[in-house]
C-alpha atoms as a PDB file:
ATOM      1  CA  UNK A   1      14.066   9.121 -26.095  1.00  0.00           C
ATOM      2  CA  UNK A   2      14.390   7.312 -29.530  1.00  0.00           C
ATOM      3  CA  UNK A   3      18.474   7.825 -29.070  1.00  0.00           C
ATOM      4  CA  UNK A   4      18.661   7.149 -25.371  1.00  0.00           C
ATOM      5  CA  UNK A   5      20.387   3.577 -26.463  1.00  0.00           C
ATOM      6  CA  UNK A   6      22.581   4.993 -28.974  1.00  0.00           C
ATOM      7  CA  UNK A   7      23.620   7.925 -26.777  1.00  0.00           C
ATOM      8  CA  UNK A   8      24.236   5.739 -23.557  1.00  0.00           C
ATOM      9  CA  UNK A   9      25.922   3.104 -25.929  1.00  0.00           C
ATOM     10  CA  UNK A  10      28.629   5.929 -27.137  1.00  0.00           C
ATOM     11  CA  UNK A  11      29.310   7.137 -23.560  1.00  0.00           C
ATOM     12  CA  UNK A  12      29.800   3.790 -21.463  1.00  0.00           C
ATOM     13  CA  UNK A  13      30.012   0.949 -23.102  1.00  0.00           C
ATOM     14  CA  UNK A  14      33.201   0.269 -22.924  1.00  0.00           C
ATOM     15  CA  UNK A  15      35.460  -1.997 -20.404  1.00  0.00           C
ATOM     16  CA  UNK A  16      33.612  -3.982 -18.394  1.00  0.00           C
ATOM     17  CA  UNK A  17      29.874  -2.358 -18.920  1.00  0.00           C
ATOM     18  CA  UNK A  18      28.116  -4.577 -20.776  1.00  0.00           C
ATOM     19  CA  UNK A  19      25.291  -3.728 -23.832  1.00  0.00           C
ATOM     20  CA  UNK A  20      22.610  -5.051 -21.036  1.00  0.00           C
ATOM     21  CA  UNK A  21      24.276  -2.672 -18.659  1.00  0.00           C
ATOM     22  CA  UNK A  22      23.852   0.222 -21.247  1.00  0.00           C
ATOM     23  CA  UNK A  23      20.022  -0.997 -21.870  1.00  0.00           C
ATOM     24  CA  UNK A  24      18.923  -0.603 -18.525  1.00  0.00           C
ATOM     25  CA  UNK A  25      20.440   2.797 -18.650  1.00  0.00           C
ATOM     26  CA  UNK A  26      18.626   3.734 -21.336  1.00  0.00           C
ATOM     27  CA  UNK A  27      15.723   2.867 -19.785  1.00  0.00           C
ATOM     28  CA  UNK A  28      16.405   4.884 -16.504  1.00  0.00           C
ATOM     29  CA  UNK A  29      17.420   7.751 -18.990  1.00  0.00           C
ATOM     30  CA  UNK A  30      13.723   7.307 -20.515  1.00  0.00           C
ATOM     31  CA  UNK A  31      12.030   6.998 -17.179  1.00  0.00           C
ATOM     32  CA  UNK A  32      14.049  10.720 -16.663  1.00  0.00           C
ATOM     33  CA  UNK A  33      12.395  12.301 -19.571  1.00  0.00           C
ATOM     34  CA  UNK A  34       9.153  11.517 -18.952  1.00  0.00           C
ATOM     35  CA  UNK A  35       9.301  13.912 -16.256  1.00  0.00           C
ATOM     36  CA  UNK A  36      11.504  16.605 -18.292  1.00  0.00           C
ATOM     37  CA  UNK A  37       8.820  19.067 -19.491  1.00  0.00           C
ATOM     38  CA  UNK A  38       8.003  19.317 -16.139  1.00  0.00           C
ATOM     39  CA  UNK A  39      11.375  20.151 -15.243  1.00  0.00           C
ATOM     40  CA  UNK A  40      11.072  23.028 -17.713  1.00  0.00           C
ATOM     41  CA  UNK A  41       7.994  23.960 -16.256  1.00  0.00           C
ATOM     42  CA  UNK A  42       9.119  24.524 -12.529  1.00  0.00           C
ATOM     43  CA  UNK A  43      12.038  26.488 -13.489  1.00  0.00           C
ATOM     44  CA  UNK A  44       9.207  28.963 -15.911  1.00  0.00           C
ATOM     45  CA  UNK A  45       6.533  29.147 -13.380  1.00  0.00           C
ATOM     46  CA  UNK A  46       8.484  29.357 -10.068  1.00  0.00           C
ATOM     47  CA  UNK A  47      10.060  32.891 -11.262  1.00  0.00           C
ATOM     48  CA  UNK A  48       5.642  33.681 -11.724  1.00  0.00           C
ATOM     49  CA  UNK A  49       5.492  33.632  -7.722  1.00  0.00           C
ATOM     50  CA  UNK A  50       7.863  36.015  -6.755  1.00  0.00           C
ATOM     51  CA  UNK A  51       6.438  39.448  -8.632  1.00  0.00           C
ATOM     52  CA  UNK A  52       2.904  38.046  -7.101  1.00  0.00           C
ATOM     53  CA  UNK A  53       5.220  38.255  -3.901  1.00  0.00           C
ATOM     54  CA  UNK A  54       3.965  34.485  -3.150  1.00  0.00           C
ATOM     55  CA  UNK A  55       7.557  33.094  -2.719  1.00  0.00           C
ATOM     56  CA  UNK A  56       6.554  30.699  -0.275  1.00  0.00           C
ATOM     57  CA  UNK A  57       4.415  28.490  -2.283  1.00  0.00           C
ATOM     58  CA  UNK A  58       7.320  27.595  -4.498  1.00  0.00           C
ATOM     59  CA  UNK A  59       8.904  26.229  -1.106  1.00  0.00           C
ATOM     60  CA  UNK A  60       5.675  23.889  -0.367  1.00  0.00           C
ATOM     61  CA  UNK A  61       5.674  22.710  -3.922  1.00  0.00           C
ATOM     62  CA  UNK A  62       9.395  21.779  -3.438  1.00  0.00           C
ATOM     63  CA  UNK A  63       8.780  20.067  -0.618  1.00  0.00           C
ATOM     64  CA  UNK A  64       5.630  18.016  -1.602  1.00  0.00           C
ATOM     65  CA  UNK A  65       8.260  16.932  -4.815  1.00  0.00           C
ATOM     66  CA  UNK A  66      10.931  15.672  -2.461  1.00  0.00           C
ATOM     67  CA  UNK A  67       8.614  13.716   0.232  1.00  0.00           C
ATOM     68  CA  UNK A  68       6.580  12.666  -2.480  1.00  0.00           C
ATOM     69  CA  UNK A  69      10.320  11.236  -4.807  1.00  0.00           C
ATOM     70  CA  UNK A  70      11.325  10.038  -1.003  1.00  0.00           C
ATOM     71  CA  UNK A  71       8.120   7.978  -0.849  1.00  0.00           C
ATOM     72  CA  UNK A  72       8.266   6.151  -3.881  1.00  0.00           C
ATOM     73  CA  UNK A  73      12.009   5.531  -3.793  1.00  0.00           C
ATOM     74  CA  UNK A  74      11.406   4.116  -0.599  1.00  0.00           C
ATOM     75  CA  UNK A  75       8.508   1.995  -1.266  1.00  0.00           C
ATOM     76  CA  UNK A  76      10.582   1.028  -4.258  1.00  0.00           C
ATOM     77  CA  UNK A  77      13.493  -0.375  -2.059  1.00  0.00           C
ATOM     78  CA  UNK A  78      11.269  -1.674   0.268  1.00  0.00           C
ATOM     79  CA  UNK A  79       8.323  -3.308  -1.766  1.00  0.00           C
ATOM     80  CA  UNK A  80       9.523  -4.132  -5.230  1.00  0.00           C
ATOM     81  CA  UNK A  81      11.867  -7.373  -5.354  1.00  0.00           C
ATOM     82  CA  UNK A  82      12.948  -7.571  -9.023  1.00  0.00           C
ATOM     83  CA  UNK A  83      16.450  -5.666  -9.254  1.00  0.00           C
ATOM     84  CA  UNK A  84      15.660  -4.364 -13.152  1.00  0.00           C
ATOM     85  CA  UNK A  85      12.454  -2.729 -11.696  1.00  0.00           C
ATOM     86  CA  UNK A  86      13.573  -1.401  -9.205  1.00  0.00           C
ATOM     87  CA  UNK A  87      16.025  -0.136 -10.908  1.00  0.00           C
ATOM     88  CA  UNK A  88      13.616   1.628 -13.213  1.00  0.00           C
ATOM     89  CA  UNK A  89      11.486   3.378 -10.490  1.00  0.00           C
ATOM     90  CA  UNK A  90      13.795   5.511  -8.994  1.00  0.00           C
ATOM     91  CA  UNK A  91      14.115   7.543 -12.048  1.00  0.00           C
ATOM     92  CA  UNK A  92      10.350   7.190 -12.249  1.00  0.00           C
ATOM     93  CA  UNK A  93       9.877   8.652  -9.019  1.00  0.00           C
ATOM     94  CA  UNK A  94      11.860  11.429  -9.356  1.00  0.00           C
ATOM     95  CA  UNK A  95      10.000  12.102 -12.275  1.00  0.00           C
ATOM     96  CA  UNK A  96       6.556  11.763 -10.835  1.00  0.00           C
ATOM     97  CA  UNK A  97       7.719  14.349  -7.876  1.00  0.00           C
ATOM     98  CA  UNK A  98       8.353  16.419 -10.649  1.00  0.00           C
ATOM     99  CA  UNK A  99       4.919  15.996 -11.933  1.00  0.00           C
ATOM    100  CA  UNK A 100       3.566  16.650  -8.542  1.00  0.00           C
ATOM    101  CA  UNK A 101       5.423  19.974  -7.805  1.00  0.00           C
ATOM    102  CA  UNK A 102       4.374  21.246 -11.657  1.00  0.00           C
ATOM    103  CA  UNK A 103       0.843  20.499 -10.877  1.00  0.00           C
ATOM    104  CA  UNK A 104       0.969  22.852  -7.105  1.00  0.00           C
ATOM    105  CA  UNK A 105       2.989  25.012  -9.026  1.00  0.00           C
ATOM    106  CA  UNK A 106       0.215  25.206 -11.832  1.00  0.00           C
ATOM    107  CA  UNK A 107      -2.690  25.456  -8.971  1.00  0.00           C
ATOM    108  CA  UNK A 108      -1.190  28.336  -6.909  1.00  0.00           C
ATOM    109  CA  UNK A 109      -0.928  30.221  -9.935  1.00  0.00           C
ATOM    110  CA  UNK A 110      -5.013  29.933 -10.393  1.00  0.00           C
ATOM    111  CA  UNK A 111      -5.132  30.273  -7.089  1.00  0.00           C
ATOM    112  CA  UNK A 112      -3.715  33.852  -6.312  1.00  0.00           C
ATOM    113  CA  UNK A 113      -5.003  35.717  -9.555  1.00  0.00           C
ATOM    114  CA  UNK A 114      -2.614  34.503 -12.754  1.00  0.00           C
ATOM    115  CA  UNK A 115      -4.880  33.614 -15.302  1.00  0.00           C
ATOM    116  CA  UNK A 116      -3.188  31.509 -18.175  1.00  0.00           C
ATOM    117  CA  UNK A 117      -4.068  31.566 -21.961  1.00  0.00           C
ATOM    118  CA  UNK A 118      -5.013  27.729 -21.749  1.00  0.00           C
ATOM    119  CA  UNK A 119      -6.789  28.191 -25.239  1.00  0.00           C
ATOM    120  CA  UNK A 120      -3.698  29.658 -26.916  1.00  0.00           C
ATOM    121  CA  UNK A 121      -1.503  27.228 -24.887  1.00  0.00           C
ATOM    122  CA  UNK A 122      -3.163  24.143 -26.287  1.00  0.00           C
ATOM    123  CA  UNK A 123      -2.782  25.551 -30.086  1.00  0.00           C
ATOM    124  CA  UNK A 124       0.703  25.868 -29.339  1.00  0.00           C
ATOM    125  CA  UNK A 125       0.939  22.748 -27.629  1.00  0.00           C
ATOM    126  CA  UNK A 126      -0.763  20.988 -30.891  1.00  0.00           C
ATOM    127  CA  UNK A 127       2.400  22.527 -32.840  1.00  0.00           C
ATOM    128  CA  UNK A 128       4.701  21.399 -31.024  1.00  0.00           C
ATOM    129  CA  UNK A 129       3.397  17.967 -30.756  1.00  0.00           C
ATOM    130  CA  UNK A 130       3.230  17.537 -34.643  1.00  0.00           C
ATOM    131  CA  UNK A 131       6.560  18.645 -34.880  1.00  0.00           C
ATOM    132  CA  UNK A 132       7.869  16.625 -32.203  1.00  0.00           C
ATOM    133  CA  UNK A 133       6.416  13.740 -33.907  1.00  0.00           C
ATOM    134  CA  UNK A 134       7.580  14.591 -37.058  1.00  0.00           C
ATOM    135  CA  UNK A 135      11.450  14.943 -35.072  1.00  0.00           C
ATOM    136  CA  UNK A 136      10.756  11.706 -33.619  1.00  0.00           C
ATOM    137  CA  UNK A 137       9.975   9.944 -36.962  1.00  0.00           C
ATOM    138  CA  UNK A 138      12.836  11.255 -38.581  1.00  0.00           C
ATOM    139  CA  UNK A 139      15.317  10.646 -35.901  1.00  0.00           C
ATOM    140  CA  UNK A 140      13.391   6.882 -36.052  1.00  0.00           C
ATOM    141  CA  UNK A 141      14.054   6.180 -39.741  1.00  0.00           C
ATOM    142  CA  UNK A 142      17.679   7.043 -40.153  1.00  0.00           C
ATOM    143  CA  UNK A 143      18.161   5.202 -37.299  1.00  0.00           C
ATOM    144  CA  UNK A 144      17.082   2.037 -38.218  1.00  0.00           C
ATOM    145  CA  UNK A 145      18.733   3.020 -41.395  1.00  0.00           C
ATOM    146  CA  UNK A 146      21.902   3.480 -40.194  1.00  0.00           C
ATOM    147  CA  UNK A 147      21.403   0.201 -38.037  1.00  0.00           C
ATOM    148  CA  UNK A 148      20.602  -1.610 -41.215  1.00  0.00           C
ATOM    149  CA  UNK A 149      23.013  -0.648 -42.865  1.00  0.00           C
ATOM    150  CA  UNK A 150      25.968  -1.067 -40.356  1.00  0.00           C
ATOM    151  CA  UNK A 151      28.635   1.134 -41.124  1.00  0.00           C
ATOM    152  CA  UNK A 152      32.151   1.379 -39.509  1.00  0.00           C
ATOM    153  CA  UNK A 153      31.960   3.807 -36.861  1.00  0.00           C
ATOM    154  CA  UNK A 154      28.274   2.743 -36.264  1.00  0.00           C
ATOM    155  CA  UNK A 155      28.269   4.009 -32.294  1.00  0.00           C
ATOM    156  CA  UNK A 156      29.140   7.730 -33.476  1.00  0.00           C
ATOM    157  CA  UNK A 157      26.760   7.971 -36.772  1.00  0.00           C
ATOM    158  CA  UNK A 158      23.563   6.626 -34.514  1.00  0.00           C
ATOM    159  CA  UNK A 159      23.797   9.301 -32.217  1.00  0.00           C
ATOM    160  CA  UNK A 160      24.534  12.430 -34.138  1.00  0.00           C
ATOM    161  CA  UNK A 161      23.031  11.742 -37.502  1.00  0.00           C
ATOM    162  CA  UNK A 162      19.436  10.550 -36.003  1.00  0.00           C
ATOM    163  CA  UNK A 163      20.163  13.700 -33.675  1.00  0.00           C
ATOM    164  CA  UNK A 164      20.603  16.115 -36.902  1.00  0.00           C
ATOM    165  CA  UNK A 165      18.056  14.885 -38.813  1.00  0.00           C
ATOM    166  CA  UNK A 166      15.386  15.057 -35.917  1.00  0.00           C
ATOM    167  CA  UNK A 167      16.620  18.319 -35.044  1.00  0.00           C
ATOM    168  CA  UNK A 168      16.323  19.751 -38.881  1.00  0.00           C
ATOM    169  CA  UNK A 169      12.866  18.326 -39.314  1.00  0.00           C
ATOM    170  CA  UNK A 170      11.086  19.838 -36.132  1.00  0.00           C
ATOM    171  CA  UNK A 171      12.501  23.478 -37.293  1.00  0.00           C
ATOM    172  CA  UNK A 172      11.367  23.000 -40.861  1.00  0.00           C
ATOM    173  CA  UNK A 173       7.806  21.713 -39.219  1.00  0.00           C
ATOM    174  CA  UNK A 174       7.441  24.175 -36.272  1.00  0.00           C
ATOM    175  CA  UNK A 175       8.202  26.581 -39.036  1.00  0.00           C
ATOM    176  CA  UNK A 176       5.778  25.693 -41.413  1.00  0.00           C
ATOM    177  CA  UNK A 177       3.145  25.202 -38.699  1.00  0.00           C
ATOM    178  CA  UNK A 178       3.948  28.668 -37.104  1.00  0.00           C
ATOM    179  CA  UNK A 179       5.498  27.921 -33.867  1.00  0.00           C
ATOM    180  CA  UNK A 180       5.092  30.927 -31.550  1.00  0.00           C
ATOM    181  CA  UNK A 181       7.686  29.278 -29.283  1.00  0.00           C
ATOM    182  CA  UNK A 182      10.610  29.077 -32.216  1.00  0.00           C
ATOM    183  CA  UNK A 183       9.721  32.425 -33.493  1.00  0.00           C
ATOM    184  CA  UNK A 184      10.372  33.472 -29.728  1.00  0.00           C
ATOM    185  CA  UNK A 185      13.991  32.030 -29.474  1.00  0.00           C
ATOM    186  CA  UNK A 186      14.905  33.016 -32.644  1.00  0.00           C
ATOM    187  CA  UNK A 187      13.893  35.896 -32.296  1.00  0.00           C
ATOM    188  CA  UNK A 188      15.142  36.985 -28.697  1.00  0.00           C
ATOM    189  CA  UNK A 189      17.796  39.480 -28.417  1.00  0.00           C
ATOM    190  CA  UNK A 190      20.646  39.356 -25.682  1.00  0.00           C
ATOM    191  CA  UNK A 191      20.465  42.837 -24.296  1.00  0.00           C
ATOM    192  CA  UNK A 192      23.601  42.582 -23.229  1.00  0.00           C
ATOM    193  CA  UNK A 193      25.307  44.104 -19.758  1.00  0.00           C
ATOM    194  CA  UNK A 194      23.986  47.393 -19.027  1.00  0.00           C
ATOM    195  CA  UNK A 195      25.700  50.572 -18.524  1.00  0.00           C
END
């Protein structure tokens, strides 16, 4: 989020797309991550319906997350006047159908027998959080470092320097605050094709 500018800077501003142009796709770029851990989510909990043998409900979620992203695009176009907001709620919408099929998706699980850990969920949710805020403050001050600062070459230093330094902090803090979820990717093994 923090290096949506700096990112979308790098890739298209160049020619004739202007620094406003590459702002307000920034924005759209933030109004897409707002709905990514829910993104995540589908993908996870969708593969939970098929062992239950509840494949269908998958397919209604789906659905309810297109009509529902159809709906507020549409109102969007329809209802909403100013071109820079509009422009913003499309992402938005397809985020919020995301949010919508996550939640059925969450619900059907309840609802046919798969009881989830909330308790040990939330701890690891806490985690994650610090660490992400941690990432997101040091991603934040070499940033504005770097833009204070000013240095030749400043399009390709703000993206992957804030990027490396966000990225080294959250492993050192979901490390030290005994991230279940890093020990599990660092941990998994590739078994490999099988004979």
């Amino acid at each position: 989020w923090l290096v949506s500018f700096p990112v979308c800077r790098l890739a298209f501003e160049h020619g004739e797309f202007s620094s406003q142009s590459t702002r307000w796709v920034a924005e759209a770029t933030c109004m897409y991550i707002a709905g990514m851990f829910a993104q995540t989510g589908i993908k996870i909990m969708t593969q939970a319906f098929y062992p239950i043998q509840k494949a269908s409900w998958p397919f209604w979620a789906a659905l309810a997350n297109m009509l529902s992203t159809a709906g507020l695009n549409l109102s969007a176009f329809l209802f909403v006047p100013d071109p820079h907001t509009k422009f913003l709620l499309f992402p938005l919408a397809t985020s919020l159908g995301a949010l919508i099929n996550f939640g059925i998706l969450l619900w059907g699980l309840e609802r046919y027998g798969v009881k989830l850990e909330f308790a040990g969920i939330l701890r690891e949710l806490l985690k994650i959080f610090l660490a992400t805020l941690g990432m997101g403050l040091a991603t934040w001050f070499v940033l504005k470092g770097l833009n204070a600062w000013n240095p030749p070459g400043l399009k390709i230093w703000s993206v992957f320097l804030p990027v490396a330094a966000g990225g080294a902090a959250y492993w050192f803090l979901a490390k030290g605050l005994g991230c279940g979820s890093l020990d599990w990717v660092q941990n998994r093994k590739n078994p490999g094709p099988q004979a």
